[in-house]
C-alpha atoms as a PDB file:
ATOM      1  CA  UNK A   1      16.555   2.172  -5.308  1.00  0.00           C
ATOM      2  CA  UNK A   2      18.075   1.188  -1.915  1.00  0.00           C
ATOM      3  CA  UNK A   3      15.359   0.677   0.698  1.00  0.00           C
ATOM      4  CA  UNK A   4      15.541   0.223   4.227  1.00  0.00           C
ATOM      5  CA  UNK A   5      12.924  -1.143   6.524  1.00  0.00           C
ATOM      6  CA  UNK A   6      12.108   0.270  10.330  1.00  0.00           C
ATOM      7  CA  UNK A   7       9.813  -1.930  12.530  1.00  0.00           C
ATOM      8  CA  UNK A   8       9.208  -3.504  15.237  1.00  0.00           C
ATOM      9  CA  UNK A   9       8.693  -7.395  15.994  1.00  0.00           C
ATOM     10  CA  UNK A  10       5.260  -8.595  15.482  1.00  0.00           C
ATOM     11  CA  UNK A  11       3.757 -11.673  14.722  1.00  0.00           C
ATOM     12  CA  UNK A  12      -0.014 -10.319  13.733  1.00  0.00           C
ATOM     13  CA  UNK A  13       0.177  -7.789  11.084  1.00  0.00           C
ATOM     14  CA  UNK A  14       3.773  -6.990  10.042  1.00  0.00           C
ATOM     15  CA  UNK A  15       4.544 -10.350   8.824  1.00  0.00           C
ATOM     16  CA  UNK A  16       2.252 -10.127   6.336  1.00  0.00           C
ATOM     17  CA  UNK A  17       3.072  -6.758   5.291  1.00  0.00           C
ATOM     18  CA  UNK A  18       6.382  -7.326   4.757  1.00  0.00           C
ATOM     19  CA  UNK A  19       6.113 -11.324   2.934  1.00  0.00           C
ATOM     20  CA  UNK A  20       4.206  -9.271  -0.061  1.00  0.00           C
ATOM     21  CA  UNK A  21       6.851  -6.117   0.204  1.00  0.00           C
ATOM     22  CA  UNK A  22       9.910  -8.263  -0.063  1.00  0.00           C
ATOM     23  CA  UNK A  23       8.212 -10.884  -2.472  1.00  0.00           C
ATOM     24  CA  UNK A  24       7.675  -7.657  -4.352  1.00  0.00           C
ATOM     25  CA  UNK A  25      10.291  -5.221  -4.207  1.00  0.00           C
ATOM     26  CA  UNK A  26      14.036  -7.255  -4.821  1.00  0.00           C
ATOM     27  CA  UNK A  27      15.613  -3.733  -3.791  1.00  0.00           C
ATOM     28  CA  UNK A  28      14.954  -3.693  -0.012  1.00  0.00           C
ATOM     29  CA  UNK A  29      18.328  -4.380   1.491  1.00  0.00           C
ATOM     30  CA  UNK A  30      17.973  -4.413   4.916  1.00  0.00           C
ATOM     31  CA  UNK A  31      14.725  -5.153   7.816  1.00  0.00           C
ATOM     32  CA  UNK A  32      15.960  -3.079  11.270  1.00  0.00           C
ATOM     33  CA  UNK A  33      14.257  -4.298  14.389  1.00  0.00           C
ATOM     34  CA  UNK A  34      13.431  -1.455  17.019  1.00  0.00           C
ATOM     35  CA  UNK A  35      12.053  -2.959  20.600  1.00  0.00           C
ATOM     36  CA  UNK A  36       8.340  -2.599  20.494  1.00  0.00           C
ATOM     37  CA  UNK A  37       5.269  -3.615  22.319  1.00  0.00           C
ATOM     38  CA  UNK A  38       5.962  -7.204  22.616  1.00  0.00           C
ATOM     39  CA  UNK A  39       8.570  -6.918  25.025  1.00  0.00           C
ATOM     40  CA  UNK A  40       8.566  -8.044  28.584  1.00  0.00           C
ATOM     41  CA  UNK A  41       6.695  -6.489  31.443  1.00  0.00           C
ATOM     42  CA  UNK A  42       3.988  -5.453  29.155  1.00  0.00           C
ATOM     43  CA  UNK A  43       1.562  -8.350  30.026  1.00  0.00           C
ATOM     44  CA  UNK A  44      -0.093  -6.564  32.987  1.00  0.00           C
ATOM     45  CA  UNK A  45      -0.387  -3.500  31.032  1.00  0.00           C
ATOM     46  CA  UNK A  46      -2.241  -4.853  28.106  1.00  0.00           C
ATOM     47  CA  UNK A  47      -4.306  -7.210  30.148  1.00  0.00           C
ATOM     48  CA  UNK A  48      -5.655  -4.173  31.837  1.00  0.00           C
ATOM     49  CA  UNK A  49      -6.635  -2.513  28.506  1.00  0.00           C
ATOM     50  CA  UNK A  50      -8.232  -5.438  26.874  1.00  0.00           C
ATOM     51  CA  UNK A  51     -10.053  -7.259  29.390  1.00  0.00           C
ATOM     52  CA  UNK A  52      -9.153 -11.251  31.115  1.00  0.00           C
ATOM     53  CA  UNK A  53     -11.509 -12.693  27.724  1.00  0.00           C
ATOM     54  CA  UNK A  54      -9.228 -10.990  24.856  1.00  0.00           C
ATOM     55  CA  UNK A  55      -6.041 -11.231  26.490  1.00  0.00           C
ATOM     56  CA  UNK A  56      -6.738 -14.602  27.019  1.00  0.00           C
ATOM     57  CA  UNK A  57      -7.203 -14.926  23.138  1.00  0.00           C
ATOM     58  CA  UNK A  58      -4.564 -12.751  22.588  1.00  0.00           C
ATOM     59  CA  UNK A  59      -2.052 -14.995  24.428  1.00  0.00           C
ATOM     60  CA  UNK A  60      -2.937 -18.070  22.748  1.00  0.00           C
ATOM     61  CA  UNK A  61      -2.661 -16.336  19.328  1.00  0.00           C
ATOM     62  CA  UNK A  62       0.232 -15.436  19.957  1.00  0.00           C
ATOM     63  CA  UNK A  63       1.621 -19.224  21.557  1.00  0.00           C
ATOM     64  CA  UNK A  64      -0.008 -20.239  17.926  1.00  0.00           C
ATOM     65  CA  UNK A  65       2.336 -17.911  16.526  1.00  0.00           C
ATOM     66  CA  UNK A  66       5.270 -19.081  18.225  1.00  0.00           C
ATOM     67  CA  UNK A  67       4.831 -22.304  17.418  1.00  0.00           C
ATOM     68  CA  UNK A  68       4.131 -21.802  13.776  1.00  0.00           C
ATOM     69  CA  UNK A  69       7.471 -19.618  13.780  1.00  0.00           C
ATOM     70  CA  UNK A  70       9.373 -22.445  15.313  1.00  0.00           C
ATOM     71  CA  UNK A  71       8.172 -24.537  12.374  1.00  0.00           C
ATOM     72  CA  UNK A  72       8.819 -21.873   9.697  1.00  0.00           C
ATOM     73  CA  UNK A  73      12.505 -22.531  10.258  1.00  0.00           C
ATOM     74  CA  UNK A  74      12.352 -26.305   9.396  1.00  0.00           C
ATOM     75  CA  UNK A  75       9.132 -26.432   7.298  1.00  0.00           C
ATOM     76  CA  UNK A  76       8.585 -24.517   4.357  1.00  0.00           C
ATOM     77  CA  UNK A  77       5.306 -22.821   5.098  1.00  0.00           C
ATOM     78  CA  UNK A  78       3.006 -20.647   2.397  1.00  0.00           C
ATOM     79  CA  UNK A  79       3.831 -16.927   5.192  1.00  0.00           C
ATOM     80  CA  UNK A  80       5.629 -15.443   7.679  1.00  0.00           C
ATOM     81  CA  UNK A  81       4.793 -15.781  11.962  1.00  0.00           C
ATOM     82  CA  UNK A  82       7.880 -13.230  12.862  1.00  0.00           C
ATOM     83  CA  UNK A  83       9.220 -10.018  11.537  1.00  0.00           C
ATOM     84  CA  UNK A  84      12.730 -12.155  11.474  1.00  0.00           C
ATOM     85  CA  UNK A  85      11.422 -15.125   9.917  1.00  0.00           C
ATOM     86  CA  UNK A  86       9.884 -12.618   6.910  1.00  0.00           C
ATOM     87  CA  UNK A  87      13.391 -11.149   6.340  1.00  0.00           C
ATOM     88  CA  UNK A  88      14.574 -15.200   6.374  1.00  0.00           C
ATOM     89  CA  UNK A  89      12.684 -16.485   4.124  1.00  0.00           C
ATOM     90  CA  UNK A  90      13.574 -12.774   1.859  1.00  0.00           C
ATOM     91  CA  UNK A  91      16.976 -13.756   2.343  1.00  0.00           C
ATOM     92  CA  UNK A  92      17.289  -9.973   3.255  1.00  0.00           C
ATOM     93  CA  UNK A  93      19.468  -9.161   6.246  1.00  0.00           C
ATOM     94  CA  UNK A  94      18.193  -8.251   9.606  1.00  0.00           C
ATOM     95  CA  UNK A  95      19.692  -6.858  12.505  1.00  0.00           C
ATOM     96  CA  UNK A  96      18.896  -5.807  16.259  1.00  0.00           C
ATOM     97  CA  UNK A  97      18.761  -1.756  16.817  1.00  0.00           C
ATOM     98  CA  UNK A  98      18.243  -0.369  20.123  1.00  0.00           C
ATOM     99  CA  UNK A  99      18.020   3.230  19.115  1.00  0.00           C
ATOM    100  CA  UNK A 100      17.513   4.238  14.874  1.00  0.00           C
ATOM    101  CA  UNK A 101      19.034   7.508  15.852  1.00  0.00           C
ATOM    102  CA  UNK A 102      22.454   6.254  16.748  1.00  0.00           C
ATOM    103  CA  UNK A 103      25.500   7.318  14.797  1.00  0.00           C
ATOM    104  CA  UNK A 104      26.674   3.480  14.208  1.00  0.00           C
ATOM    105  CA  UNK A 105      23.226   2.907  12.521  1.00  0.00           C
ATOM    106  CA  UNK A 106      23.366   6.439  10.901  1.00  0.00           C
ATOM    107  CA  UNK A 107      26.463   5.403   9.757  1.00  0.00           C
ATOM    108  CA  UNK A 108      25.950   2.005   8.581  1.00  0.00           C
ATOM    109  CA  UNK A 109      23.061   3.743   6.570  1.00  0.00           C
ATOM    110  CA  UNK A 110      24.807   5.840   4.849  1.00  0.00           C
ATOM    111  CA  UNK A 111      27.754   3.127   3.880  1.00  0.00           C
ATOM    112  CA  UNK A 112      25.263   1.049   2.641  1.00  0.00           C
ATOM    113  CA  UNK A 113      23.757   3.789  -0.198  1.00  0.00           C
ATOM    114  CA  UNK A 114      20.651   3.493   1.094  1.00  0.00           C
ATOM    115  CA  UNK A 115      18.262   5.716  -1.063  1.00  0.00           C
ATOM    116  CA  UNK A 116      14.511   5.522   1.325  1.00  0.00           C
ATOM    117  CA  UNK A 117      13.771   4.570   4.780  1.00  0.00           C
ATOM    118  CA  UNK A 118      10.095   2.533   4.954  1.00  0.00           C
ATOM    119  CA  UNK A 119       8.486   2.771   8.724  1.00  0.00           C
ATOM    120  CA  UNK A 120       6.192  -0.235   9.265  1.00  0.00           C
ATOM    121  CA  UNK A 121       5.698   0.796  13.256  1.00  0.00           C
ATOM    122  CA  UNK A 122       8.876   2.049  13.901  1.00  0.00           C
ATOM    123  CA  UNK A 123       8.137   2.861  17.493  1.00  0.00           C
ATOM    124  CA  UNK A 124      11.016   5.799  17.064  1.00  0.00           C
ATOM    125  CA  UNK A 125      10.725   9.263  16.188  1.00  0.00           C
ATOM    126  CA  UNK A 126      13.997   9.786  13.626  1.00  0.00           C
ATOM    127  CA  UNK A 127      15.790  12.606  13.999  1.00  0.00           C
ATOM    128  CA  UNK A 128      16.982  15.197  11.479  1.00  0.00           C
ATOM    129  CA  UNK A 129      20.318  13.195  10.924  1.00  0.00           C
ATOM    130  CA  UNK A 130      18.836   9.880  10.327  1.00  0.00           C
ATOM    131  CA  UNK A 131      16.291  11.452   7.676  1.00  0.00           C
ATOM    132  CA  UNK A 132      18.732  13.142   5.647  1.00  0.00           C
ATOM    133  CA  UNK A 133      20.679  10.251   4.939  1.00  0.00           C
ATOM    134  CA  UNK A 134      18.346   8.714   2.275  1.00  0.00           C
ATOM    135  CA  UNK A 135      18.002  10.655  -1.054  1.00  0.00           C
ATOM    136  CA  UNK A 136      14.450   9.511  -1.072  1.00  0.00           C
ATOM    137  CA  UNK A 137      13.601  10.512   2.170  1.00  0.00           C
ATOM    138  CA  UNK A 138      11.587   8.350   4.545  1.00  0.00           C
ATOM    139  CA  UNK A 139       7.666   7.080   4.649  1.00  0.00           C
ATOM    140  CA  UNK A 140       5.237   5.845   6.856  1.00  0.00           C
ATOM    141  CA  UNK A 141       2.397   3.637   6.408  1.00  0.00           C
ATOM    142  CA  UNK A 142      -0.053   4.411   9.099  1.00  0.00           C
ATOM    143  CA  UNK A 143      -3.327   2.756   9.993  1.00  0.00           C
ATOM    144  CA  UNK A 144      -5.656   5.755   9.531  1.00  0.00           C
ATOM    145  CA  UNK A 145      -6.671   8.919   7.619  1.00  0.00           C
ATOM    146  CA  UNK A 146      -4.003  11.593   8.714  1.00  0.00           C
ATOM    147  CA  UNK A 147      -4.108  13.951  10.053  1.00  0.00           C
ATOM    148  CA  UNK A 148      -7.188  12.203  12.326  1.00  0.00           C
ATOM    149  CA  UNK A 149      -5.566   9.937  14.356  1.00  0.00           C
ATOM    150  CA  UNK A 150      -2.581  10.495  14.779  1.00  0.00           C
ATOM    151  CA  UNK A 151      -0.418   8.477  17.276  1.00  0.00           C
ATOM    152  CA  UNK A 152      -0.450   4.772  18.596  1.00  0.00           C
ATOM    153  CA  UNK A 153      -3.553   2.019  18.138  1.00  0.00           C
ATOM    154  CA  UNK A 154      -5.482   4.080  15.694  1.00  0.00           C
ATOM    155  CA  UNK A 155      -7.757   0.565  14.783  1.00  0.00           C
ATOM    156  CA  UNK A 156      -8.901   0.851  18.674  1.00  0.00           C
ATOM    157  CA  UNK A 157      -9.674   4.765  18.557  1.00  0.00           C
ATOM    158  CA  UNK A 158     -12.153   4.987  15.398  1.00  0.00           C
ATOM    159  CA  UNK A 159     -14.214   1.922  16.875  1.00  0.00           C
ATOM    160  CA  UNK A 160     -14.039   3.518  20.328  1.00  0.00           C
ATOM    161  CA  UNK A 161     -15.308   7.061  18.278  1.00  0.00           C
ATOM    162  CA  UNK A 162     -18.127   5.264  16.486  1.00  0.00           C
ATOM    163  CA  UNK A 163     -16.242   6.436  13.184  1.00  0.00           C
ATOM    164  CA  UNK A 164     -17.962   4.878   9.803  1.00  0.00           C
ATOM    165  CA  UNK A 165     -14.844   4.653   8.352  1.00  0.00           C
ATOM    166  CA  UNK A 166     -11.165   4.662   8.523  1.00  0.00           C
ATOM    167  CA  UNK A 167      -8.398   4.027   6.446  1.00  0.00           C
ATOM    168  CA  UNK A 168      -4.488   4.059   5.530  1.00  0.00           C
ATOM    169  CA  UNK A 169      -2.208   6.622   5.222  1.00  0.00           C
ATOM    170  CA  UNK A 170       1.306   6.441   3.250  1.00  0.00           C
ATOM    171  CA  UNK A 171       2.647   9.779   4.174  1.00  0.00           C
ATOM    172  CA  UNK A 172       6.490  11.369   4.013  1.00  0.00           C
ATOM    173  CA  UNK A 173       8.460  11.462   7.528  1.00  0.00           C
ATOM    174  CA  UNK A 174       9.688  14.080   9.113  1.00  0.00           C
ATOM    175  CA  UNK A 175      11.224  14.340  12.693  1.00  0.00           C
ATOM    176  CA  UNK A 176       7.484  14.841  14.628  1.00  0.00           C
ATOM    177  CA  UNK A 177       4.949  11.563  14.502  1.00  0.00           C
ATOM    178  CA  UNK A 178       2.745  10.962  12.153  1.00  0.00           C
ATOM    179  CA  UNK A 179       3.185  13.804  10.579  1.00  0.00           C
ATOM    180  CA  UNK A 180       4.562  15.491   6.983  1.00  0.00           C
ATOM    181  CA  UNK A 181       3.042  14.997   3.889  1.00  0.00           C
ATOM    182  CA  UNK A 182       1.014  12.374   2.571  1.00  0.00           C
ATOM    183  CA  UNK A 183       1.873  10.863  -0.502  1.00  0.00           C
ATOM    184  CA  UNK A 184      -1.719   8.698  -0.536  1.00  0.00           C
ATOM    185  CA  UNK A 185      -4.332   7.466   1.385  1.00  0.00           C
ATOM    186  CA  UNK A 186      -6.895   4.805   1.130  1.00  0.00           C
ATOM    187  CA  UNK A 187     -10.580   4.628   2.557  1.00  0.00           C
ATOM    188  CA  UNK A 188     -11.664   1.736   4.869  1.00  0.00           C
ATOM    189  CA  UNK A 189     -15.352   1.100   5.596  1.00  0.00           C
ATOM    190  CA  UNK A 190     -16.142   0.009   9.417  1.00  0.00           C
ATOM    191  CA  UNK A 191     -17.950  -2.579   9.798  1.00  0.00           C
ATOM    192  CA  UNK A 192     -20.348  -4.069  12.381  1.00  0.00           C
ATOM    193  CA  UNK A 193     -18.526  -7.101  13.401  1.00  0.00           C
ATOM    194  CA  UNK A 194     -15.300  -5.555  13.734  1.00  0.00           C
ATOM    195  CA  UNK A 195     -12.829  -5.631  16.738  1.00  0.00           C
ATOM    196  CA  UNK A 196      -9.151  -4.096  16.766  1.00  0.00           C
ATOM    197  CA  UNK A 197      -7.548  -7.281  15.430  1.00  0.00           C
ATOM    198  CA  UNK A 198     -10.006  -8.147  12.298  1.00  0.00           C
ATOM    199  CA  UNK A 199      -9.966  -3.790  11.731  1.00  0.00           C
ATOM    200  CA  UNK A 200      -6.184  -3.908  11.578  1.00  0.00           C
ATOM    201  CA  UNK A 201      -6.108  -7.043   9.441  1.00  0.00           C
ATOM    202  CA  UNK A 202      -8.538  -5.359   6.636  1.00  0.00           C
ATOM    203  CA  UNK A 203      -6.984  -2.040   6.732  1.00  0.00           C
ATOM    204  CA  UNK A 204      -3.506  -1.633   7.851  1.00  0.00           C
ATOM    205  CA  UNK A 205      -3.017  -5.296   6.443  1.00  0.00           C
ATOM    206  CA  UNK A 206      -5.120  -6.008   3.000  1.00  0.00           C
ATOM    207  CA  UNK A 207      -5.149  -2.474   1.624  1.00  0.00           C
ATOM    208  CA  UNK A 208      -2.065  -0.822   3.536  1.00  0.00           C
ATOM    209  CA  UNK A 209       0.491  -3.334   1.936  1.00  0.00           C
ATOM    210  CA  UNK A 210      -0.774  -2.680  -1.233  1.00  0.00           C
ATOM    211  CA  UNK A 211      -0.799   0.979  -1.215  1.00  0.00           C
ATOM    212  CA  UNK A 212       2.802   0.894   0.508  1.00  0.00           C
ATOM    213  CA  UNK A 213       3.942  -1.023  -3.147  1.00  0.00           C
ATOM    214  CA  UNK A 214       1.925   1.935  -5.282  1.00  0.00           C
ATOM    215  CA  UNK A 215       3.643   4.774  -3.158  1.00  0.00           C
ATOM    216  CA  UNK A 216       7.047   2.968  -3.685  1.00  0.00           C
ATOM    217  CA  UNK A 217       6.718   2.729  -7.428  1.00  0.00           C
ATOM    218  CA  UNK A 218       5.017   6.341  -7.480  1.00  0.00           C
ATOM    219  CA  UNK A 219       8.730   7.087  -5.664  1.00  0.00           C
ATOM    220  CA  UNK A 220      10.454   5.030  -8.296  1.00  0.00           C
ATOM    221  CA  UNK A 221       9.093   6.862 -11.791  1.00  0.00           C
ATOM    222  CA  UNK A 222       9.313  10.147  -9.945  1.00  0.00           C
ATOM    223  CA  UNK A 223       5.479  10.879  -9.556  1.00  0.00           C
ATOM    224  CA  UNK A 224       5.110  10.715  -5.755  1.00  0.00           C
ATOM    225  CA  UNK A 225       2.897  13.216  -4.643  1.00  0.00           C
ATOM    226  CA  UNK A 226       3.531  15.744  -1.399  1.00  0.00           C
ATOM    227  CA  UNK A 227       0.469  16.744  -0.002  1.00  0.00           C
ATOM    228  CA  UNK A 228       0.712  19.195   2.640  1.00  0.00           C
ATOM    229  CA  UNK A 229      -1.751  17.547   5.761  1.00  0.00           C
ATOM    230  CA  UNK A 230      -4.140  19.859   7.047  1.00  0.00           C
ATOM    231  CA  UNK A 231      -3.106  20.456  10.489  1.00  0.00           C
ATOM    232  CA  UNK A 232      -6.057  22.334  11.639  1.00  0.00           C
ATOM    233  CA  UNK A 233      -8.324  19.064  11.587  1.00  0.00           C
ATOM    234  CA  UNK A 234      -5.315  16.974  13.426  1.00  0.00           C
ATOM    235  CA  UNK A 235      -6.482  14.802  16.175  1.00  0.00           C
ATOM    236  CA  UNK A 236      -3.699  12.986  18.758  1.00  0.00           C
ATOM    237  CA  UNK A 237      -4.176   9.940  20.592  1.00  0.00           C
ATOM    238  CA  UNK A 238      -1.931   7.902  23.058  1.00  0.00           C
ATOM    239  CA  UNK A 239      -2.707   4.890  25.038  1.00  0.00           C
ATOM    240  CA  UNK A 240      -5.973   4.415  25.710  1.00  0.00           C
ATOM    241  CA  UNK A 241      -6.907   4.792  29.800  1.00  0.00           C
ATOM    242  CA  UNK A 242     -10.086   2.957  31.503  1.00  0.00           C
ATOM    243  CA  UNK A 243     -12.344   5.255  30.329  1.00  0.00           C
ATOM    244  CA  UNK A 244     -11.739   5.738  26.658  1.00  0.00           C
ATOM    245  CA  UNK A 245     -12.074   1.004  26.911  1.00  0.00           C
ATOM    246  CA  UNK A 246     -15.671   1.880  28.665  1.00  0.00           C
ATOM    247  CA  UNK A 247     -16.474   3.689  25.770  1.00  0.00           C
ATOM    248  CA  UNK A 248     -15.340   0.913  23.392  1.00  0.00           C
ATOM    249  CA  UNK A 249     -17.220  -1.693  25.107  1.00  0.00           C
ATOM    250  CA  UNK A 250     -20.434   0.275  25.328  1.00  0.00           C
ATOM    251  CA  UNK A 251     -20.281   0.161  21.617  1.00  0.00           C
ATOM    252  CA  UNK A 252     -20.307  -3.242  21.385  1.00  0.00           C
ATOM    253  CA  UNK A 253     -16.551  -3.802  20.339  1.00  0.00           C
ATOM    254  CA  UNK A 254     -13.347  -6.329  21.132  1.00  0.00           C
ATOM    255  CA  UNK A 255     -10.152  -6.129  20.574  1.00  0.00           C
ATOM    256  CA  UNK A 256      -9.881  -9.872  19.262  1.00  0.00           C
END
C-alpha cells in the first residue's frame, strides 16, 4: 500500500504523530504540506482568543520549537520539532502544496500509484477528483467523537462544554468536513487539570497515533470497518468568538 500524507505545518502535535507513523509504516511515500494556522498575520487573531498569559506561553513554545528544529538538522535528536523535519529524518519526500485540489497534485497522485490519502489537519476540503484517485480512499484522524464536534479546535470546545469526555475519531473522507464513515473511535477521559494543549497531547496525540496505525492495518488485511455516522446527533463548531472563551474561562480552563 501507497500512502500519502495531507497536513499542515505544526510543531506541537503533528510531529509526533507522524515520527511513530513513518517509524511505523515503511509504505508512506510522500508528506504534502497545505498552509495552515501558523502562517503570518495570525498573531493578533490568536492572541485575542487565548488571552496576553497563554499566548505569551504559546510564543515561547513555539521559539523553543524553533530552536530545537534548527538543531534537529545538525544534531541527531530522539523526535521531530517540524512537520518537515519528521519527513527528514523518514527520509520520505515532502513538498509545498498551495491547493490539494489542483490538477498538478491530482496528477502527480495518480503517477505516483498512490493507493490511500491520510489527513492529519489537512486544512482542505478534497474534492470528488482528488478522492477518487486512491483505491483505498482517504481518512481522517480527528480529535473528537464524530459526529459531536465536528469542525476546527475540537480540544477547546468539549472543555468550553464541560464534556466528561472526549476522544478520537479515524473516520473515511468524503468531499464535506468531518464527515463519512468512521472506521474507529477511541474514548478520552477529561480531566481536571486539563487545558487545550495537555487535552490535545493525551488525545489527538497518545491515543490518536496509535489508533491511526490500527485503522491502517485494519485497511491493509481488508477488515476496515464503514460505519455510517449518525447525523442526527451532529454538532458543528468554527472558531471560537469572545463569548464561547468566557465560557471556557469560567470553567476554570487554559489553553496552555
Amino acid at each position: 500500500m501507497r500512502i500519502q500524507v495531507l497536513t499542515q505545518e505544526d510543531a506541537f502535535y503533528i510531529p509526533r504523530i507522524l515520527d511513530l507513523l513513518l517509524e511505523k509504516r515503511r509504505d508512506v511515500v510522500g508528506v504534502a504540506i497545505v498552509p495552515g494556522e501558523l502562517r503570518a498575520g495570525r498573531a493578533l487573531k490568536f492572541l485575542r482568543m487565548m488571552g496576553v498569559r497563554d499566548f505569551a506561553l504559546q510564543v515561547a513554545n513555539l521559539a523553543w520549537y524553533r530552536v530545537m528544529d534548527l538543531l534537529s538538522r545538525v544534531l541527531p535528536l530522539p523526535s521531530s520539532y517540524s512537520v518537515a523535519s519528521a519527513a527528514r529524518r523518514a527520509r520520505v519526500p515532502m513538498s509545498h502544496v498551495p491547493r490539494v485540489n489542483a490538477p498538478e497534485f491530482i496528477a502527480s497522485l495518480r503517477a505516483r500509484g498512490v493507493d490511500l490519502l491520510v489527513s492529519l489537519a489537512c486544512p482542505q476540503k478534497l474534492s470528488r477528483e482528488l478522492l477518487a484517485v486512491p483505491a483505498h480512499g482517504a481518512i481522517n484522524l480527528h480529535g473528537a467523537l464524530l459526529p459531536r464536534y465536528q469542525g476546527i479546535f475540537p480540544s477547546f470546545w468539549v472543555l468550553a462544554k464541560g464534556e466528561p469526555e472526549t476522544g478520537v475519531t479515524v473516520h473515511w473522507m468524503d468531499e464535506q468536513l468531518d464527515h463519512g464513515d468512521v472506521l474507529l473511535q477511541r474514548t478520552v477521559a477529561i480531566e481536571p487539570r486539563d487545558t487545550v494543549h495537555r487535552l490535545v497531547l493525551r488525545s489527538k496525540v497518545d491515543v490518536g497515533r496509535h489508533a491511526l496505525l490500527e485503522a491502517l492495518d485494519r485497511i491493509e488485511r481488508g477488515e476496515a470497518p464503514r460505519l455510517p455516522m449518525d447525523t442526527a446527533h451532529a454538532t458543528y463548531f468554527t472558531y471560537p468568538d469572545a463569548a464561547a472563551v468566557r465560557e471556557f474561562r469560567t470553567r476554570g480552563r487554559r489553553f496552555i
